[in-house]
Every structure is written in structure tokens, then in C-alpha cells.
N, C-alpha and C. Protein backbone atom coordinates (compact mmCIF):
# COMPACT_ATOMS: atom_id res chain seq x y z
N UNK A 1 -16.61 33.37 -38.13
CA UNK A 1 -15.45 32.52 -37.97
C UNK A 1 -14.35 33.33 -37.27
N UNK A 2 -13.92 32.67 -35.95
CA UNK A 2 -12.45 33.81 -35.01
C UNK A 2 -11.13 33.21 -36.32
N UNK A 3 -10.94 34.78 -36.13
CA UNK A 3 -9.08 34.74 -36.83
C UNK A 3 -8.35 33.51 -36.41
N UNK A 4 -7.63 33.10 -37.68
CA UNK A 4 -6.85 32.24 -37.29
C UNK A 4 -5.48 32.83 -35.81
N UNK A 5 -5.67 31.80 -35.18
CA UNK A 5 -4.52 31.76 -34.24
C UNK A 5 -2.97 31.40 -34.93
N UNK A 6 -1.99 32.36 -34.86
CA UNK A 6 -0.73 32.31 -35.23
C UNK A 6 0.53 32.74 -35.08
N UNK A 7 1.42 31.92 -34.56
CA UNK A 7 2.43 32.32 -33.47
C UNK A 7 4.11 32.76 -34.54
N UNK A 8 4.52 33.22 -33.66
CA UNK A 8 5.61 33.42 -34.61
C UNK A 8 6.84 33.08 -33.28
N UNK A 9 7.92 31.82 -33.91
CA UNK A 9 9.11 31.98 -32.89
C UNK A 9 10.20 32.54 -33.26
N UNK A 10 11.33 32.78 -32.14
CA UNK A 10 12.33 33.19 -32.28
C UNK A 10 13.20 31.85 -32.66
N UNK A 11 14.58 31.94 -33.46
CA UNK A 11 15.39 30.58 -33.40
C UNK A 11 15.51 29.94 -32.33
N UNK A 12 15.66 30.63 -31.30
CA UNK A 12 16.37 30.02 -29.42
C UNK A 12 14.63 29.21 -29.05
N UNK A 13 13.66 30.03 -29.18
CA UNK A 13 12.45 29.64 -28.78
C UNK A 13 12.00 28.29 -29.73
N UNK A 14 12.38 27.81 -30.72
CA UNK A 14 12.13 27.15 -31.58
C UNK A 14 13.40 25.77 -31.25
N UNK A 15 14.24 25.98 -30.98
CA UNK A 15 15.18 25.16 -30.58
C UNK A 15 14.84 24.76 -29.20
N UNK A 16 14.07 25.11 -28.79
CA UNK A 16 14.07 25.12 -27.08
C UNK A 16 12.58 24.07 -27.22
N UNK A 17 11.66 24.29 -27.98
CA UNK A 17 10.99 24.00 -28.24
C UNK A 17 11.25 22.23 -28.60
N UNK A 18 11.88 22.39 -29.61
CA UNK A 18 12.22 21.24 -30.37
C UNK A 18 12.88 20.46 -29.26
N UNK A 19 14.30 20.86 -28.48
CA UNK A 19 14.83 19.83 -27.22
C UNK A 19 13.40 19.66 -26.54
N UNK A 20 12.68 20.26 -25.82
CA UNK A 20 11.35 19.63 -25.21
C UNK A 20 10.89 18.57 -25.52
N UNK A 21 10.38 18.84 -27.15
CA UNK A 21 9.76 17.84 -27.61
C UNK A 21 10.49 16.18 -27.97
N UNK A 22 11.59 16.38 -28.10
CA UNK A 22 12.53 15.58 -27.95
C UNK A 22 13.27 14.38 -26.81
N UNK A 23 12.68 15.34 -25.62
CA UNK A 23 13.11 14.73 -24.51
C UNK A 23 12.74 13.66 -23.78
N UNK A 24 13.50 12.97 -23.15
CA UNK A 24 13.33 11.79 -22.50
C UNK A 24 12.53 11.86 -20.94
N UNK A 25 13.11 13.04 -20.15
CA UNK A 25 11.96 13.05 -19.01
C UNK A 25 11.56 14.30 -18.95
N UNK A 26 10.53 14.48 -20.23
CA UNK A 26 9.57 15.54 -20.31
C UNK A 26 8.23 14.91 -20.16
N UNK A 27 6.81 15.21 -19.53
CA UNK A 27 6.00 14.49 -19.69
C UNK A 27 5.18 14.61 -21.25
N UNK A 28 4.31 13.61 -21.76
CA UNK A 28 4.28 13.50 -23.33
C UNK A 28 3.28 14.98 -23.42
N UNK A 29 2.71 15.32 -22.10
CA UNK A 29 1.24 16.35 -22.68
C UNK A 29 2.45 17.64 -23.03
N UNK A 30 3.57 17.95 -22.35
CA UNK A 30 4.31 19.21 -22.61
C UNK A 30 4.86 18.65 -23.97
N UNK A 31 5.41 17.83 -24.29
CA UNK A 31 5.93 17.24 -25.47
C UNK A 31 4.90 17.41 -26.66
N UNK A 32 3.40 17.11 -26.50
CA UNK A 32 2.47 17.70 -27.31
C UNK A 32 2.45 19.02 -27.88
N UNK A 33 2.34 19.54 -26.68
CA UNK A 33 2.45 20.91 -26.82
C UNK A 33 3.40 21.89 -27.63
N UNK A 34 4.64 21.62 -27.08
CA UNK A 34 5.71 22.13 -28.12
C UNK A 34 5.48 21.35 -29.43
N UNK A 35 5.23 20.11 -29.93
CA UNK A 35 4.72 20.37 -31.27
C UNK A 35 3.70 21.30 -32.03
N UNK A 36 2.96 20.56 -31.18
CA UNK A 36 1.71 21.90 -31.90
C UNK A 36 2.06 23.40 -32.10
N UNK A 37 2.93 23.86 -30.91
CA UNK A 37 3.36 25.16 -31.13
C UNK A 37 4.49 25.54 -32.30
N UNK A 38 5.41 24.41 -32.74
CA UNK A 38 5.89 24.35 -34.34
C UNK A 38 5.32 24.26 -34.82
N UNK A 39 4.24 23.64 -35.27
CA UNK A 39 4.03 23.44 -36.30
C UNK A 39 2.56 24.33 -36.54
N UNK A 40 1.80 25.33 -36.05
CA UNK A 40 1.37 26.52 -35.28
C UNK A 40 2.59 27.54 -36.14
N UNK A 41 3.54 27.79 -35.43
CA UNK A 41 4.83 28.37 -36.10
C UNK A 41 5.33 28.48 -37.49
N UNK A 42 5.48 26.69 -38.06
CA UNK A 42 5.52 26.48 -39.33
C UNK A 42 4.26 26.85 -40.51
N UNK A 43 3.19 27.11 -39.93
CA UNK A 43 2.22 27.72 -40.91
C UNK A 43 0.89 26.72 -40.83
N UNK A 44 1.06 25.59 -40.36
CA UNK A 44 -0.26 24.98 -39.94
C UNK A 44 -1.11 25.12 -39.21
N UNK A 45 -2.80 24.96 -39.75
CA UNK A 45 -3.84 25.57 -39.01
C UNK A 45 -4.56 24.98 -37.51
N UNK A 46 -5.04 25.71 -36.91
CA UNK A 46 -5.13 24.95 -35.80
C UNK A 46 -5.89 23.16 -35.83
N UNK A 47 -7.45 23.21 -37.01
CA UNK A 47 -7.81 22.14 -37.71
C UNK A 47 -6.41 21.49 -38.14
N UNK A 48 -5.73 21.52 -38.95
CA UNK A 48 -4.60 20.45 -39.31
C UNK A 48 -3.43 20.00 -37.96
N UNK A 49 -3.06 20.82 -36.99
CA UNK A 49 -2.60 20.54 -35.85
C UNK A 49 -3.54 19.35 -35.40
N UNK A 50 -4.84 19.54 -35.06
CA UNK A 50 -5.62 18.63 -34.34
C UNK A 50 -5.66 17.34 -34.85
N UNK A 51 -5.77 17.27 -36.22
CA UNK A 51 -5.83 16.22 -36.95
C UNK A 51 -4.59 15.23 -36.73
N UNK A 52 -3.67 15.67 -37.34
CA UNK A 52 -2.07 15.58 -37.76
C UNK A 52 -1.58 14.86 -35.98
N UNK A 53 -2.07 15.23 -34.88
CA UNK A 53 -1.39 14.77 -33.62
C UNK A 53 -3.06 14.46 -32.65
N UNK A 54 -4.11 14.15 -33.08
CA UNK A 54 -4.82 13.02 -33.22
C UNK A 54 -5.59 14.00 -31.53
N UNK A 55 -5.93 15.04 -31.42
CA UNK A 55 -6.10 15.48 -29.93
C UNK A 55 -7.03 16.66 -30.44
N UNK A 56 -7.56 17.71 -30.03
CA UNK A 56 -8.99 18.41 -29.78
C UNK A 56 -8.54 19.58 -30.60
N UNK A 57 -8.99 20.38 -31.40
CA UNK A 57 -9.09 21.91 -31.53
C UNK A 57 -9.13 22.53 -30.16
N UNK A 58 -9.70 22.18 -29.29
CA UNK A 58 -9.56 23.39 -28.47
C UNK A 58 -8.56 23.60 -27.53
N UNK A 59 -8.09 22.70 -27.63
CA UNK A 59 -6.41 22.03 -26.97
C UNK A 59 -5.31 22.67 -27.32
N UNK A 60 -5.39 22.59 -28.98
CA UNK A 60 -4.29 23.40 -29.49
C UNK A 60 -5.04 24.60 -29.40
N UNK A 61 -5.83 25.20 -29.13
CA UNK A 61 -6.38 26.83 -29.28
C UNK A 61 -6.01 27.17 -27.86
N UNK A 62 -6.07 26.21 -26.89
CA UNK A 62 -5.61 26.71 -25.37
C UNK A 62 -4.44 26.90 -25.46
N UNK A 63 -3.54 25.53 -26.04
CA UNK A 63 -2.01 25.49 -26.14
C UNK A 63 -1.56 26.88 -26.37
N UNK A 64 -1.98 27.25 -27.82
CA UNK A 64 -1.56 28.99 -28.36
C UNK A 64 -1.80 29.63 -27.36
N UNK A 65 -3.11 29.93 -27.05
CA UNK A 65 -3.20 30.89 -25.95
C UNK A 65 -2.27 30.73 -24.71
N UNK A 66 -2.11 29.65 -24.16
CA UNK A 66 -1.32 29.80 -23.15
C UNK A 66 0.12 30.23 -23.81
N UNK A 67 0.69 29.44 -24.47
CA UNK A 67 1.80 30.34 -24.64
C UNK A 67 2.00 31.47 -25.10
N UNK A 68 1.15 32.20 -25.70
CA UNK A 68 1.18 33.69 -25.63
C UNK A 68 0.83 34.55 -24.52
N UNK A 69 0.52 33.97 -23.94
CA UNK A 69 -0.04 34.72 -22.07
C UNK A 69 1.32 34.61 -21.12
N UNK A 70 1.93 33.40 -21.48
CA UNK A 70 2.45 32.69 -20.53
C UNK A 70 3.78 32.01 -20.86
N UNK A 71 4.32 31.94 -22.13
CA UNK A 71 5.38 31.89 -23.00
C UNK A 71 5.75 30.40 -22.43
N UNK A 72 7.16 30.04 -22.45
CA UNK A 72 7.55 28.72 -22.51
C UNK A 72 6.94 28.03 -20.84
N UNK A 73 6.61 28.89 -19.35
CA UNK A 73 6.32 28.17 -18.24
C UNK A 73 4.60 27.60 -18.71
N UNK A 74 3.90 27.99 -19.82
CA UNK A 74 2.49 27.74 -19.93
C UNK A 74 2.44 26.36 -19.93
N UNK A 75 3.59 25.89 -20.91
CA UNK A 75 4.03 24.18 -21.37
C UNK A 75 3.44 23.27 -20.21
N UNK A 76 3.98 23.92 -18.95
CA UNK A 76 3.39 22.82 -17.91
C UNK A 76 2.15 23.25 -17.32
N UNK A 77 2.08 21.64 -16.63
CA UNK A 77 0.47 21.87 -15.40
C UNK A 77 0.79 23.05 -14.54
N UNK A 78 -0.48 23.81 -13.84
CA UNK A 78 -0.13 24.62 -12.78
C UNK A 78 0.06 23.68 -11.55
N UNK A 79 0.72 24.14 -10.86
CA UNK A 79 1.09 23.42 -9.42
C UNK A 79 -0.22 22.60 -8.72
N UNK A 80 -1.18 22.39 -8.29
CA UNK A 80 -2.45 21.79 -7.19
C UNK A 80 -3.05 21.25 -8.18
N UNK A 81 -3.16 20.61 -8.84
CA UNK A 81 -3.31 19.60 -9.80
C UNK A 81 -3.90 18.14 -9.39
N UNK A 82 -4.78 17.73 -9.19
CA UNK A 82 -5.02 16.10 -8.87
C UNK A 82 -5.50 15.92 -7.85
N UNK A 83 -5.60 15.24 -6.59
CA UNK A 83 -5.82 14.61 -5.41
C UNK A 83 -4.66 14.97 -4.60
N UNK A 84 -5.56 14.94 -3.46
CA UNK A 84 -4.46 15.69 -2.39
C UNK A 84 -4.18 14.21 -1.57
N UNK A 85 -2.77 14.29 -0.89
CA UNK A 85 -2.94 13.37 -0.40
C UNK A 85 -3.66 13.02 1.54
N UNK A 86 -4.12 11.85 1.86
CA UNK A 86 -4.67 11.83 2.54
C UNK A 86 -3.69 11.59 4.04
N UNK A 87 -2.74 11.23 3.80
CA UNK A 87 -1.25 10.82 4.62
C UNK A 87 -0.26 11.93 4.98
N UNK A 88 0.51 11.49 5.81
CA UNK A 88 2.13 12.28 5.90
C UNK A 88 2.36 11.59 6.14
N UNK A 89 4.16 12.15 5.95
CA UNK A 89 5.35 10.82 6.19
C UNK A 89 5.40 10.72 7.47
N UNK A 90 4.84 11.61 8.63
CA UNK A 90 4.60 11.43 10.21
C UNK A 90 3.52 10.24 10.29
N UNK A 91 2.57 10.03 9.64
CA UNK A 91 1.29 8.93 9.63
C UNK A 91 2.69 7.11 8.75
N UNK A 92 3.34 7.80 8.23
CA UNK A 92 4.03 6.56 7.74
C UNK A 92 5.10 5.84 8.61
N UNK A 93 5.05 7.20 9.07
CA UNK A 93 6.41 6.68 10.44
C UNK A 93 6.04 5.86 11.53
N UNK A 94 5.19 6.31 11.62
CA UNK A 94 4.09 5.59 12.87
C UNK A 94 3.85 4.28 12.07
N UNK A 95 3.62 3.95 11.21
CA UNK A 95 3.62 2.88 10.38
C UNK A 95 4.58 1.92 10.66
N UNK A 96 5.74 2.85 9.86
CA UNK A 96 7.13 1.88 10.23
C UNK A 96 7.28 1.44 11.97
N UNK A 97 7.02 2.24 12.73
CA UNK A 97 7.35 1.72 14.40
C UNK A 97 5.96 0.14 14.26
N UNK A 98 4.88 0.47 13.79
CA UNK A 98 3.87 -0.68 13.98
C UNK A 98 5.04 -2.10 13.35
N UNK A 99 5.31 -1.56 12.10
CA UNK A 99 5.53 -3.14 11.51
C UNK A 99 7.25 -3.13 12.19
N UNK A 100 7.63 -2.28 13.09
CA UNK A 100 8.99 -3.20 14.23
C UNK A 100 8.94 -3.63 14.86
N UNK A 101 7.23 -3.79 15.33
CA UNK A 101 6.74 -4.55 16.09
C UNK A 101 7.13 -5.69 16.24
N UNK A 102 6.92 -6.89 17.32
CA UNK A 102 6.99 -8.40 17.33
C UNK A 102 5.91 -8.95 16.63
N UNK A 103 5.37 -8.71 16.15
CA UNK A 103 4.26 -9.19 15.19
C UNK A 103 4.10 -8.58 13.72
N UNK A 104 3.22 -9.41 13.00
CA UNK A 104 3.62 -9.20 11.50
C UNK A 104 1.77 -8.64 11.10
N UNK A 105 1.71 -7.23 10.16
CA UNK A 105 0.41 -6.83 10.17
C UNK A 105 0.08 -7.09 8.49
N UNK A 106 -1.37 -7.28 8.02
CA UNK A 106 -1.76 -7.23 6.61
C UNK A 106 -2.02 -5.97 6.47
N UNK A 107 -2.12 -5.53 5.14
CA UNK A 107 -2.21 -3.88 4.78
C UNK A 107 -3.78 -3.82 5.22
N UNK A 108 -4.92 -5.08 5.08
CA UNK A 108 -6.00 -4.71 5.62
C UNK A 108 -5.72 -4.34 7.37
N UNK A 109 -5.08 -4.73 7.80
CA UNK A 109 -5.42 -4.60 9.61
C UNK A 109 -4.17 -3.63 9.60
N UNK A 110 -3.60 -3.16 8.82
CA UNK A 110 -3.04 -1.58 8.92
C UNK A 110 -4.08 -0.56 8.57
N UNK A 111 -4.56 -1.02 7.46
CA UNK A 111 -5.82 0.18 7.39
C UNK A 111 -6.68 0.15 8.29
N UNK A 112 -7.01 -0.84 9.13
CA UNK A 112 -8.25 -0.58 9.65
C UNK A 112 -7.58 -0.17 11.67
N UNK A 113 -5.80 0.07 11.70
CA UNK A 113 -5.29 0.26 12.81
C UNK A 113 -5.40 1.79 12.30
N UNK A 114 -4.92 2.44 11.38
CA UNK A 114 -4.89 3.54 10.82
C UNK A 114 -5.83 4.60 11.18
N UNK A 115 -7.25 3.93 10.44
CA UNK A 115 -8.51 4.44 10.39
C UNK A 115 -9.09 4.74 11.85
N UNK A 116 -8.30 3.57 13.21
CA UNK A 116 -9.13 4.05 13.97
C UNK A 116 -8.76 4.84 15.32
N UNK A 117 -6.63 4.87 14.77
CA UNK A 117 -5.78 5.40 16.44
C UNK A 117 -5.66 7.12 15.12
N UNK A 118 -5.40 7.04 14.27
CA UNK A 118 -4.75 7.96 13.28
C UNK A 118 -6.07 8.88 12.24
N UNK A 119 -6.90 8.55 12.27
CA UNK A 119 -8.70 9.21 11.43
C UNK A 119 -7.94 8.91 9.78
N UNK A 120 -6.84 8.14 9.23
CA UNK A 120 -6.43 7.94 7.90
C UNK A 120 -7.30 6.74 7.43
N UNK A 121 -8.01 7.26 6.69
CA UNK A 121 -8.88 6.76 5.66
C UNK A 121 -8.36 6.12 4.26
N UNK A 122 -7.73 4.98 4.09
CA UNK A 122 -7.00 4.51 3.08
C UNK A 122 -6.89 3.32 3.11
N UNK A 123 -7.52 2.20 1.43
CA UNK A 123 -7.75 1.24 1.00
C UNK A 123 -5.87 0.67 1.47
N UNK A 124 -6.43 -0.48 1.50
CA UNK A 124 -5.61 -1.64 1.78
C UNK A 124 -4.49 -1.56 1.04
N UNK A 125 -5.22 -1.22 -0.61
CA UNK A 125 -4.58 -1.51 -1.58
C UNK A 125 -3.22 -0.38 -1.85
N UNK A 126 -3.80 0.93 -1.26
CA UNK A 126 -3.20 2.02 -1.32
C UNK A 126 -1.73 1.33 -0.27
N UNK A 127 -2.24 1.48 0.95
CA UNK A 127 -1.42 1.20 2.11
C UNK A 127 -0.69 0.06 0.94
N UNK A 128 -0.74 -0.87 0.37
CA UNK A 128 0.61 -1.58 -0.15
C UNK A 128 1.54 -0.82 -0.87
N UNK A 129 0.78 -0.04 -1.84
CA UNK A 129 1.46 0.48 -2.79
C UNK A 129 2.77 1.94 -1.95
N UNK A 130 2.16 2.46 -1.07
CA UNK A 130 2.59 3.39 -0.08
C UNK A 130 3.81 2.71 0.58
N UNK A 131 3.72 1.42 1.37
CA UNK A 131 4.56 0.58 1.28
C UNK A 131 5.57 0.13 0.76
N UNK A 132 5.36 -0.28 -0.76
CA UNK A 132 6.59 -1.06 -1.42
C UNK A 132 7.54 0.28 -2.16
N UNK A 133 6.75 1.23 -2.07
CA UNK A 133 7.76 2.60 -2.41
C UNK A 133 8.71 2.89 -1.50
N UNK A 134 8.64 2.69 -0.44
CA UNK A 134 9.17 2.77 0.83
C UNK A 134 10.00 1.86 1.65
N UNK A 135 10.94 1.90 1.58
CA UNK A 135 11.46 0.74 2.48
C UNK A 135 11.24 0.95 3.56
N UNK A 136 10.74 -0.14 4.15
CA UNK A 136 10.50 -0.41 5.71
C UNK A 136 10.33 -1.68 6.05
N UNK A 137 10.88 -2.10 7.26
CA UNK A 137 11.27 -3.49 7.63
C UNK A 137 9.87 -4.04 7.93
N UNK A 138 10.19 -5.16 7.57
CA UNK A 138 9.41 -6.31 7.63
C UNK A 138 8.12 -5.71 5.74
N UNK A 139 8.76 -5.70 5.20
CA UNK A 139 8.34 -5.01 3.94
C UNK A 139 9.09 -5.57 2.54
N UNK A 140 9.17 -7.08 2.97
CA UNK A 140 10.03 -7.91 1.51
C UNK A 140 8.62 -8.30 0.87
């Protein structure tokens, strides 16, 4: 059986902790985290952490570890994280000049103008959503 994992904070680190977990635009997985790491702190085992906030043993065993490697920046994701995107705002611009056009385009016959002057490979559905984030005329 590995030694229990067990952290010890400072007051500032424990307060700092607690505003995290507290916060309104923190995302909830860092907000996880600083709990587990109180209550990790407060004397609970990594089994009762897991239980108690409904998520993996090995989660909170990474959690510890990272913040002992890596102290309060561990809290977050590392940077390249997810899907890259397939666009630039130069491929969107070109966009916006299409729809100032005298004519009015569907996000299908944008994708498929896209796909074949620009090599951008992107669902219809995307191209809306890319869209309504964006203001650009003819885009009510």
C-alpha cells in the first residue's frame, strides 16, 4: 500500500485556495481542485476526498502531486489543450468581404466557397456558430 499523500498549507495558501474555490470566473475543474487540496490539508484521505466530491482517486492523487511539483500554477490546464483551430481571422475576413457582397450566401455554400478558393475544411454548422460570435453584416 503507497504512503498516504499529505499536504500541509500555509494561512495565505489556504486563503488563496479557498477565494479560488469560491469564485465566480474560475473554471469548476480548478475549483475542484482547490477543494480537494483543503480538505487533503484538513486531514482527509485521498479515498474520502474522492468519495465526498464524487470524482476518481487518481485525480485527487494527480491533484496533490501537481501541486507539490507545481504549487498554486498546477490548478490550471497546461496551455495546447484541445483542438486546434482550423481558421484565422484572415480566412474570416475574407468571409466578411463575401457576405458585402450583392448577394446573400447559406453557411452551406460558404463552406463549400471556403473549402474550395481557401483549402478550410469546416461544417456548415461550425461556419454559423463562427458567425453569430462575430459581427458581420448581413449576419442578423
Amino acid at each position: 500500500m503507497p504512503p498516504a499523500l499529505r499536504i500541509k498549507l500555509t494561512r495565505e495558501e489556504d486563503k488563496t485556495l479557498q477565494e479560488l474555490s469560491l469564485a465566480d470566473n474560475v473554471a469548476r475543474r480548478v475549483k475542484m481542485r482547490a477543494i480537494a487540496l483543503r480538505l487533503n490539508a484538513d486531514g482527509l484521505t485521498v479515498p474520502m476526498i474522492a468519495s465526498h466530491l464524487h470524482i476518481h482517486e487518481h485525480t485527487v492523487r494527480a491533484t496533490l502531486r501537481r501541486w507539490e511539483n507545481q504549487g498554486l500554477s498546477g490548478l490550471w490546464e497546461a496551455p495546447g489543450r484541445g483542438g486546434k483551430r482550423k481558421w484565422s481571422l484572415e480566412d474570416m475576413n475574407v468571409v466578411e468581404q463575401w457576405l458585402g457582397e450583392d448577394r446573400s450566401y447559406t453557411s452551406r455554400q460558404l463552406q463549400e466557397r471556403l473549402a474550395a478558393e481557401r483549402a478550410i475544411i469546416l461544417s456548415s454548422r461550425q461556419i454559423s456558430r463562427i458567425l453569430k460570435k462575430k459581427t458581420i453584416p448581413g449576419n442578423d
